[in-house]
Protein backbone atom coordinates (compact mmCIF):
# COMPACT_ATOMS: atom_id res chain seq x y z
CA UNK A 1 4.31 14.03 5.04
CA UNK A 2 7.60 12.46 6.06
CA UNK A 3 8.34 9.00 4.88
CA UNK A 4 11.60 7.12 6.93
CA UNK A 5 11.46 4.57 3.35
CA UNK A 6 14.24 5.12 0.78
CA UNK A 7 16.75 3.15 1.52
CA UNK A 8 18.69 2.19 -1.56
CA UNK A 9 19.76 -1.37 -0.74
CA UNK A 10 21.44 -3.38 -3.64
CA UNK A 11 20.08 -0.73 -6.28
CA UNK A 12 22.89 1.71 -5.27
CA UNK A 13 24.26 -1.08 -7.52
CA UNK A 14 21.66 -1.02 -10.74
CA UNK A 15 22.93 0.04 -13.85
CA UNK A 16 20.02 2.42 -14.79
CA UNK A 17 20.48 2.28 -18.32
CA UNK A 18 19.69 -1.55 -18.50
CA UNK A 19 15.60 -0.63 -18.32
CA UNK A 20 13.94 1.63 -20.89
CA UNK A 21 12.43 5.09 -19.19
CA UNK A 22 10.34 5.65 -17.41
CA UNK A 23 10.31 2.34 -15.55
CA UNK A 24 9.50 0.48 -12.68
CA UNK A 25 12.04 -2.27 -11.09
CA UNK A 26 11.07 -3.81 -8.53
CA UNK A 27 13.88 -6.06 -7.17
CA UNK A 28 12.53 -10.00 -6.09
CA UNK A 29 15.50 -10.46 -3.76
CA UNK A 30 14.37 -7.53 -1.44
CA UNK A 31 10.47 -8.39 -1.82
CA UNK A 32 11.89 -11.88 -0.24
CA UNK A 33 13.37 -10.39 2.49
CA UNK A 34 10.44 -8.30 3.61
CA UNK A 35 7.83 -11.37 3.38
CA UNK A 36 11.00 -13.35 5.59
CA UNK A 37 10.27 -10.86 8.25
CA UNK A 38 6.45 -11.03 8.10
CA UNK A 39 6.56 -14.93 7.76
CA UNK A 40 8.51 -14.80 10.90
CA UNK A 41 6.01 -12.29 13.01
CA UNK A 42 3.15 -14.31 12.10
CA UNK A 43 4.86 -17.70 13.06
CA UNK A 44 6.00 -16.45 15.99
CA UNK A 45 2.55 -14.58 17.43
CA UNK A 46 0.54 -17.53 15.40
CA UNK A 47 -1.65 -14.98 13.63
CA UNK A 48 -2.34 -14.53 10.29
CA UNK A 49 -0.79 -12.46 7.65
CA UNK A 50 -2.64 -10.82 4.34
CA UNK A 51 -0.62 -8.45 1.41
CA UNK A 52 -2.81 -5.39 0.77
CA UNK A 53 -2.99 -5.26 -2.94
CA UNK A 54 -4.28 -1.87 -2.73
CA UNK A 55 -0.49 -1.14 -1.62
CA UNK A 56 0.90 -3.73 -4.30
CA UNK A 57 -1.17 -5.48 -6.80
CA UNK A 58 2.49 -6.63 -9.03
CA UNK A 59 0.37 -9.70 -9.81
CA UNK A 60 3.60 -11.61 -11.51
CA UNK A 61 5.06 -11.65 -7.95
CA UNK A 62 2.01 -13.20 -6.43
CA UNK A 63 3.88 -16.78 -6.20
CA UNK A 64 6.50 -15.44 -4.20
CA UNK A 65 4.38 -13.40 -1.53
CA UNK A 66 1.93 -17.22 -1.57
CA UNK A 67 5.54 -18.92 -0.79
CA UNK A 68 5.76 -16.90 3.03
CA UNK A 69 2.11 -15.09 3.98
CA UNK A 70 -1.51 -16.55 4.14
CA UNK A 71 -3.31 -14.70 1.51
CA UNK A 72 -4.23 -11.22 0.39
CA UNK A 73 -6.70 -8.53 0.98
CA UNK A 74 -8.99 -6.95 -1.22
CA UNK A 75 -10.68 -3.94 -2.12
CA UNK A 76 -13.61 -4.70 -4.18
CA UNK A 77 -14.45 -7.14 -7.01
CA UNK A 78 -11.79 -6.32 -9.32
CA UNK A 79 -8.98 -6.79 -7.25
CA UNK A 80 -10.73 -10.39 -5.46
CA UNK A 81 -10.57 -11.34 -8.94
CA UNK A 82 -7.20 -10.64 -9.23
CA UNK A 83 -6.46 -12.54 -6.12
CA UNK A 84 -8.53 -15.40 -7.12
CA UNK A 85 -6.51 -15.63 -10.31
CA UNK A 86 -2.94 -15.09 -9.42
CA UNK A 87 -2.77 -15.53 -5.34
CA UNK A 88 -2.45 -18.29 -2.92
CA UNK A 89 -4.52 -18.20 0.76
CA UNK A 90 -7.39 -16.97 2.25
CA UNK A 91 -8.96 -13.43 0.18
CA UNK A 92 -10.30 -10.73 2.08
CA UNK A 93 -12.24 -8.64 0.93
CA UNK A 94 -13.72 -4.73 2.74
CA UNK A 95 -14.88 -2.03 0.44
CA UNK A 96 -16.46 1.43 1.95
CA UNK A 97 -19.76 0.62 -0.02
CA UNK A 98 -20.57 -2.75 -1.69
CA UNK A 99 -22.89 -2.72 -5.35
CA UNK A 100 -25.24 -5.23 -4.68
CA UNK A 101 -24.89 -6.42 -8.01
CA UNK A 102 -21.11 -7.28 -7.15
CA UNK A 103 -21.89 -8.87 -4.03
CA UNK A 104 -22.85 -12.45 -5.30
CA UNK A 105 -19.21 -13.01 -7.02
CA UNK A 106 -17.32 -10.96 -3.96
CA UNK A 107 -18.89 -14.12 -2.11
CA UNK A 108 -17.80 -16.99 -4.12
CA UNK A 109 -14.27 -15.35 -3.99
CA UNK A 110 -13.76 -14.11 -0.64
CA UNK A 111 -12.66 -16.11 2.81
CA UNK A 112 -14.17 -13.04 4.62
CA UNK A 113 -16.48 -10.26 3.79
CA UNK A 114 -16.14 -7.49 5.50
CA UNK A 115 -18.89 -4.55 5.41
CA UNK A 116 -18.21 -0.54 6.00
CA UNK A 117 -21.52 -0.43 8.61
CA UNK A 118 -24.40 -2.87 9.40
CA UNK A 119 -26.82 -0.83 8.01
CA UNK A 120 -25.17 -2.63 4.46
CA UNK A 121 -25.04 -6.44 5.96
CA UNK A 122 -28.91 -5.70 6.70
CA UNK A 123 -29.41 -4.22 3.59
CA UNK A 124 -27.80 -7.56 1.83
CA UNK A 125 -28.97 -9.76 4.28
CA UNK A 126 -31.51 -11.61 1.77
CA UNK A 127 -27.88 -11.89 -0.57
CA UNK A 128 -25.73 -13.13 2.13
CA UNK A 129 -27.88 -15.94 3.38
CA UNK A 130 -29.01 -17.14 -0.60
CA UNK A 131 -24.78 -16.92 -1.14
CA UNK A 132 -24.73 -19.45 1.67
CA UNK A 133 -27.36 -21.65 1.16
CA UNK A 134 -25.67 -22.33 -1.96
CA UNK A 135 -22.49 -23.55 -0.37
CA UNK A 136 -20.48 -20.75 -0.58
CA UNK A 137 -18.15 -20.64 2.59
CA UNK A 138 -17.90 -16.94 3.97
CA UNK A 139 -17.30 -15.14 7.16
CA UNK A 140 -18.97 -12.13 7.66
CA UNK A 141 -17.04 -8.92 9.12
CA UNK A 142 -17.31 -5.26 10.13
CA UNK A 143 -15.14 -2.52 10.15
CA UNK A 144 -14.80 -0.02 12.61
CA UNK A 145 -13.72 3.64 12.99
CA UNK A 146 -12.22 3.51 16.99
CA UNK A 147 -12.35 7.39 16.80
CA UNK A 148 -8.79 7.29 17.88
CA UNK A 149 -6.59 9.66 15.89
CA UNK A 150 -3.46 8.60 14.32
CA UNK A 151 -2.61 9.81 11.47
CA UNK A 152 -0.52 12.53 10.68
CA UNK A 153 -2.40 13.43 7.76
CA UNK A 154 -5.91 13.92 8.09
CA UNK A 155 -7.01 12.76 4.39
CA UNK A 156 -4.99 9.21 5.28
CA UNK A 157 -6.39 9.18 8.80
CA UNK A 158 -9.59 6.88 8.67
CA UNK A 159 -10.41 8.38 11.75
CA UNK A 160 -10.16 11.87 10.96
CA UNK A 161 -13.59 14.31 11.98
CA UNK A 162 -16.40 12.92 10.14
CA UNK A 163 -14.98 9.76 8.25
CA UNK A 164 -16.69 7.90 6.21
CA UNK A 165 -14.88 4.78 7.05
CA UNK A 166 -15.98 2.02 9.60
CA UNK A 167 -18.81 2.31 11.87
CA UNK A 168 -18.49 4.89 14.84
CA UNK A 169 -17.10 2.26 17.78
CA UNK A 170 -19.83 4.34 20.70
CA UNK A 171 -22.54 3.32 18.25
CA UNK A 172 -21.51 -0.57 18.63
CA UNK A 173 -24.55 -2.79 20.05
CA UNK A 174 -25.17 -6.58 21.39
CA UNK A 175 -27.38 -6.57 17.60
CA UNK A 176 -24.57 -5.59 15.38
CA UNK A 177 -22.17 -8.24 16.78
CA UNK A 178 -24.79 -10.59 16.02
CA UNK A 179 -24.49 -9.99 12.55
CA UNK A 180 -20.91 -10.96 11.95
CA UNK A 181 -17.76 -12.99 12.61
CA UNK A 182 -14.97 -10.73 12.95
CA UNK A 183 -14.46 -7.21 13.42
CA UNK A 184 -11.86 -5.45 11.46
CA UNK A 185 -10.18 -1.61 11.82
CA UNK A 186 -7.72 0.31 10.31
CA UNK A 187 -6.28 3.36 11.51
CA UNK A 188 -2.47 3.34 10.88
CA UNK A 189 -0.29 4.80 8.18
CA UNK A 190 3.56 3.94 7.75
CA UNK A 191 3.23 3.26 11.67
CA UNK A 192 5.30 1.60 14.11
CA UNK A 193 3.73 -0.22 17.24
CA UNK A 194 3.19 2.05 19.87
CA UNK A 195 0.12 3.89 17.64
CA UNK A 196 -1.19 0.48 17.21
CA UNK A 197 -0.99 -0.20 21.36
CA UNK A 198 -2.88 2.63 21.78
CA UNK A 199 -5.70 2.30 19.02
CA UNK A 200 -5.72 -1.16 20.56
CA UNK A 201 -6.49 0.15 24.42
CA UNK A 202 -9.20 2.30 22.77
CA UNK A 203 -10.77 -0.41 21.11
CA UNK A 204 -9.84 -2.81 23.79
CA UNK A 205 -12.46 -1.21 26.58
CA UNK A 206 -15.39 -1.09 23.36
CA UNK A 207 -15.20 -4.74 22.53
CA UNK A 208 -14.48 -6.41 26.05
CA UNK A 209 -17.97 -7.29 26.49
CA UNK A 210 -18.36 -9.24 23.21
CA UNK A 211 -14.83 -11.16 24.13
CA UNK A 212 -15.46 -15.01 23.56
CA UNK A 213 -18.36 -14.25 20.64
CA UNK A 214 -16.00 -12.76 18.14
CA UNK A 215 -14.24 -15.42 16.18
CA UNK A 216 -11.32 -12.94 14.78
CA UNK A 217 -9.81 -9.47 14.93
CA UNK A 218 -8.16 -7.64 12.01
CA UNK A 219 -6.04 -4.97 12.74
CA UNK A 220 -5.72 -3.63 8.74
CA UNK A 221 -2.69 -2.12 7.44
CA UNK A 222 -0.19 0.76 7.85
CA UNK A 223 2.32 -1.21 9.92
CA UNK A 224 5.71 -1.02 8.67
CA UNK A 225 7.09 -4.16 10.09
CA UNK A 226 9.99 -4.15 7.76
CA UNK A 227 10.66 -0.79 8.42
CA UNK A 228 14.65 -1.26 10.30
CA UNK A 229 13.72 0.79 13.22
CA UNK A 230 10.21 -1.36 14.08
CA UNK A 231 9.97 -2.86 17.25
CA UNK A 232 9.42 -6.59 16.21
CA UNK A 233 9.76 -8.36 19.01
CA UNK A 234 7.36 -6.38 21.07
CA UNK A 235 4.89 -6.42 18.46
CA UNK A 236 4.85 -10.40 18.50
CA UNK A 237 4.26 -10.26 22.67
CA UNK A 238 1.72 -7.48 22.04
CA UNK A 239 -0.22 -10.02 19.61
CA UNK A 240 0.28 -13.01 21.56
CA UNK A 241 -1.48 -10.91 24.08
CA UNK A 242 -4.13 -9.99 22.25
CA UNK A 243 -5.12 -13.47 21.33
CA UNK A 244 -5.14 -14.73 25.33
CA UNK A 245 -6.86 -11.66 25.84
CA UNK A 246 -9.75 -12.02 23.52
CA UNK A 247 -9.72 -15.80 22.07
CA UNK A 248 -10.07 -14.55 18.60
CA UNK A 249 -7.68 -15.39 15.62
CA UNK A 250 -5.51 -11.84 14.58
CA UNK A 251 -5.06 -11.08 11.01
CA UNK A 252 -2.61 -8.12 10.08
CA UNK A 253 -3.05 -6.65 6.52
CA UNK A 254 0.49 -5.01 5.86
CA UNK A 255 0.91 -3.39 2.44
CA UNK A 256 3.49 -1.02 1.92
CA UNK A 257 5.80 -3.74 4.43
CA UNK A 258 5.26 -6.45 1.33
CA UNK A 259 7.14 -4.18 -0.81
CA UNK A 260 9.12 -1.13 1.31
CA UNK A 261 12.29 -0.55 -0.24
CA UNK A 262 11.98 -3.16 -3.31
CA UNK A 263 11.39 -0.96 -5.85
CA UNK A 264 12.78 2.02 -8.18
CA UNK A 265 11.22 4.54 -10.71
CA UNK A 266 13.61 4.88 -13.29
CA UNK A 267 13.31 8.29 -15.98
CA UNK A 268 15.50 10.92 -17.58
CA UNK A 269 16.12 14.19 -17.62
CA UNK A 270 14.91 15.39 -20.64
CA UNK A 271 15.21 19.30 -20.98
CA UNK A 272 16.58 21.93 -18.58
CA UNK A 273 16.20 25.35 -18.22
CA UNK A 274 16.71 28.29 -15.85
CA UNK A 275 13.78 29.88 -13.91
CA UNK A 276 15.20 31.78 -10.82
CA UNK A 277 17.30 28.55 -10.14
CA UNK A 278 17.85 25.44 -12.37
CA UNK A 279 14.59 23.54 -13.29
CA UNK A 280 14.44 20.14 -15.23
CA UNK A 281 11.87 18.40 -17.17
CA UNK A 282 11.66 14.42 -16.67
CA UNK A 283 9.91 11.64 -18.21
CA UNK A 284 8.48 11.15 -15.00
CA UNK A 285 5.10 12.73 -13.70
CA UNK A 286 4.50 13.16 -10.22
CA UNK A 287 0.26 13.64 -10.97
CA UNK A 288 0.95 10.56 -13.52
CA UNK A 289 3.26 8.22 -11.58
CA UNK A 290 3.77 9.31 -8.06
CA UNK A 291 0.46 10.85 -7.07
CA UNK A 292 0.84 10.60 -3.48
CA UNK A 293 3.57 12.95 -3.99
CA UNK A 294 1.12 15.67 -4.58
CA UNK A 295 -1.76 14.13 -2.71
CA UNK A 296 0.09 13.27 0.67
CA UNK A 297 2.22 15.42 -0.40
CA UNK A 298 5.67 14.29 0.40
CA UNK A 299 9.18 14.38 -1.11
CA UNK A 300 10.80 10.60 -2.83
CA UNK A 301 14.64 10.05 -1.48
CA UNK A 302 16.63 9.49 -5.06
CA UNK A 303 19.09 7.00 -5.92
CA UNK A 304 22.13 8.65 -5.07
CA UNK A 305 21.31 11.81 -3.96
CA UNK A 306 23.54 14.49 -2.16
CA UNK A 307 23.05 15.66 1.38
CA UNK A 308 20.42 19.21 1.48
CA UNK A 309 21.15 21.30 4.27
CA UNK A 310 17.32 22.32 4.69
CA UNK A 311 17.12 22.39 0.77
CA UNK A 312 19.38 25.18 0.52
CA UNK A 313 18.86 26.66 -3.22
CA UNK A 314 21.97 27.93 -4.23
CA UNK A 315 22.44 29.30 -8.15
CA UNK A 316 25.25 27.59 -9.88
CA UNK A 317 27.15 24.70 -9.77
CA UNK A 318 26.15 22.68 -6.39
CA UNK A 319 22.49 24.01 -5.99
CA UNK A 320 19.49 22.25 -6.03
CA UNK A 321 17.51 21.20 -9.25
CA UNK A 322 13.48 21.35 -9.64
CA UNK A 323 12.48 18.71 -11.15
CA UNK A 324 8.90 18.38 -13.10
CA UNK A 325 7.40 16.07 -15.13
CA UNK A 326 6.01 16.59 -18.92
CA UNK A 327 2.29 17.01 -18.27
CA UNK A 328 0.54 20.09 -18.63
CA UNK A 329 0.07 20.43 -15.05
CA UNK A 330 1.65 23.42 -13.50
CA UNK A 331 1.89 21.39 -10.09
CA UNK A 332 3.59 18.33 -11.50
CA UNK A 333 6.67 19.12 -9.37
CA UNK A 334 8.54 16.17 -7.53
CA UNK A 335 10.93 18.41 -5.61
CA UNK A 336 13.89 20.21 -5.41
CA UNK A 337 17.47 17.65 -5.16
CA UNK A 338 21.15 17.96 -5.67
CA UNK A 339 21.64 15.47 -8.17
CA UNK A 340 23.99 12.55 -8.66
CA UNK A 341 24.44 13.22 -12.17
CA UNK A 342 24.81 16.41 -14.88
CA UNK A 343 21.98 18.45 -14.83
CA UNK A 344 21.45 17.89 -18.81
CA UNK A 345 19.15 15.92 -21.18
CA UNK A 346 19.96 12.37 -21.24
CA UNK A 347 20.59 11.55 -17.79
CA UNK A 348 19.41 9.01 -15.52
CA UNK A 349 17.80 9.49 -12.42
CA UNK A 350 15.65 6.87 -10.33
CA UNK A 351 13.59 7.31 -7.14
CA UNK A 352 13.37 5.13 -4.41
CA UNK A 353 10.92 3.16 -2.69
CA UNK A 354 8.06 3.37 -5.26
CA UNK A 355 6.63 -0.48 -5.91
CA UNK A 356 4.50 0.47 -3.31
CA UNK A 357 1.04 2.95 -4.08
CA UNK A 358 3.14 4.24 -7.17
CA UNK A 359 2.71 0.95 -9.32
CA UNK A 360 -1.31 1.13 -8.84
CA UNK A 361 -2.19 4.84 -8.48
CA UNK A 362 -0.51 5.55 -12.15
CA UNK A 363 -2.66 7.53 -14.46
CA UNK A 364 -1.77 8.34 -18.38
CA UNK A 365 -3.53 12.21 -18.20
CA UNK A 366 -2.38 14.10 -20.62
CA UNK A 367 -1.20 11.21 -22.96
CA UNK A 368 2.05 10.49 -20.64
CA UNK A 369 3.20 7.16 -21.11
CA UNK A 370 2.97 4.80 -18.55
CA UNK A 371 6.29 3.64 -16.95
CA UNK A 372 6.87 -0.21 -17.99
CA UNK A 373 7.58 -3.27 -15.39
CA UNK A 374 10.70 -4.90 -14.65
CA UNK A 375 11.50 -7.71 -12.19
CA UNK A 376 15.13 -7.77 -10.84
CA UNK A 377 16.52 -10.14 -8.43
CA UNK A 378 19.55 -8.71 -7.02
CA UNK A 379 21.34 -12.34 -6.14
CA UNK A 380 21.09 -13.55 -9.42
CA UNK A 381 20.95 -10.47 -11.21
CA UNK A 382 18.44 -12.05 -13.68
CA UNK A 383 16.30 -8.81 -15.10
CA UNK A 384 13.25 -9.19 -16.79
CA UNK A 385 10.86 -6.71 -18.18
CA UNK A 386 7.17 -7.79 -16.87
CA UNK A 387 5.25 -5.27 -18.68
CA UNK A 388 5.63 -2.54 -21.29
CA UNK A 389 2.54 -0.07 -21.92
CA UNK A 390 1.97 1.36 -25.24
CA UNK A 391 -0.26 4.10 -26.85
CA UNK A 392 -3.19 1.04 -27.21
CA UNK A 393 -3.28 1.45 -23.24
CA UNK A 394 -3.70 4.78 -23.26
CA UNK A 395 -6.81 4.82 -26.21
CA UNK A 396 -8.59 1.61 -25.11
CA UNK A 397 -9.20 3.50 -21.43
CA UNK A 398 -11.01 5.78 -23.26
CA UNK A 399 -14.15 5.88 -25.77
């Protein structure tokens, strides 16, 4: 999977050796500047603007993402309750399948509730309406799958061949809008706007006839607004278009665009050996603290890297390194690079653009250590360590 992220920004700058290792910095200055450009979309196209915290869930910087968007998004109870404690604005919450012994307190927290098929807002019906009578002040919502194929990799895809997520858009009828408020979809992944037009045309000739009854639209996540390249300005005329259109509010759910670029992973190179070309053992685990680099998979741009011409291994001086992390896992492999500093134990290395899915998809398998927290803010050059995660994280996981 190819990721246009991983631009280094002021950290071409960061001392590396100022943070412990491994270590996440994630640098304030840079998280302001991507919630300047979303504050500005959703001012412009007067919609409404929600942080994934599946994407980003660095609770310490909730104040700052409360100073420029309208609230978060949610995936389940644990993370409304997050929001409710640490987050301004509206909370919104969708999860695939809801536990009906969650769904009382996902009301009380939550500006909208958003179900995976009708069959479930049926199901909870009796739960929904007692949640209400008791004053609690929900919208109801549905999430659809447009069966309009995005993605360029088919286990990110929502609407991938038989996808469990949202409700087929041909099985839509007049009784299922009846049920809710809003409809919601998500089909994008590190997108720009032209797959969004044309999920939108898709969904456009589906929903026409319910145009006027549906109070709001969300469009989900995956756009990379901040991204350099994204067409902004088109994107605000394509919204404002939308909402004449249909008459219903807009909500976009960006997650990786809260946080592109503003963060490192910081480790060290802590043994090296020779295996047909040079390899290199790090305190960093791709299956602990970069899954998606496995998963996806994909290969992380490093802080400082040299040019590869097509990853051109070449044995001496010059060549590429592998580097691996310390788990047990033969496939803990982050790639092959030309590194930026000697190839020998002690050295720093950092990867870029990992605040994003990294932070909340790390595991401690095998007994790694987790990487600790850091807040930077490169105009001030105040540095802070949020978090550090010792061996009582690790055993009190487990029974």
């Amino acid at each position: 999977m190819e990721t246009r992220a991983g631009d280094p920004g002021a950290f071409a700058r960061f001392d590396l050796t100022r943070v412990d290792s491994p270590a996440f910095v994630v640098d304030a200055a840079k998280l302001r500047e991507n919630l300047r450009i979303l504050d500005d979309i959703r001012e412009r196209a007067g919609v409404k603007v929600l942080a994934a915290l599946k994407a980003f869930s660095m609770w310490s910087t909730g104040p700052i993402i409360g100073e420029y968007l309208d609230g978060v998004c949610t995936s389940g109870l644990w993370e409304a309750l997050l929001a409710a404690e640490h987050y301004d604005g509206e909370i919104a919450t969708y999860c695939a399948a809801y536990k009906e012994e969650d769904l009382d307190e996902i009301c009380r927290l939550s500006d909208h509730v958003i179900f995976n098929t009708p069959m479930q807002i049926e199901r909870f019906g009796g739960t929904l309406l007692r949640a209400r009578s008791r004053g609690e002040d929900f919208d109801i919502g549905l999430r659809i799958n447009p069966l309009h194929q995005e993605g360029e990799v088919p286990r990110y895809d929502p609407c991938a061949p038989h996808s469990r997520l949202g409700f087929p858009i041909d099985q839509l009828k007049d009784e299922h809008i009846e049920l809710v408020d809003g409809i919601h979809f998500h089909t994008l992944c590190e997108q720009d706007l032209e797959p969004l037009k044309r999920t939108w045309d898709k969904v456009f000739d589906h929903l026409e006839p319910w145009f006027g009854q549906i109070k709001w639209l969300n469009f989900g996540g995956g756009h990379h607004i901040t991204r350099a390249d994204y067409q902004r300005d088109e994107l605000v005329e394509f919204l404002c278009d939308v909402k004449d259109d249909t008459g219903a509010d807009v909500y976009l759910e960006p997650g990786e665009a809260v946080a592109l670029d503003a963060g490192i992973l910081v480790g060290t190179i802590l043994d090296t050996h020779w295996n047909g070309m040079p390899v290199a053992v790090t305190d960093i685990s791709a299956t602990c603290h970069m899954p998606d680099v496995i998963e996806a998979p994909y290969r992380p741009a490093m802080l400082g890297e040299e040019p590869l011409d097509g990853i051109q291994i070449d044995e001496g001086e010059g060549g590429a390194v592998r580097l691996g992390g310390p788990s047990c896992l033969a496939g803990d492999v982050i790639g092959d690079y030309r590194l930026p500093v000697p190839c020998e134990p002690g050295q720093r290395i950092a990867f870029l653009d990992q605040a994003h899915y990294s932070m909340v998809k790390t595991t401690t398998f095998n007994g790694v250590p987790l990487p600790s927290i850091w807040l930077w803010d490169s105009e001030s050059d105040s540095l802070e360590q949020i978090r550090k995660f010792g061996y009582e994280d690790f055993r009190n996981r487990l029974s």
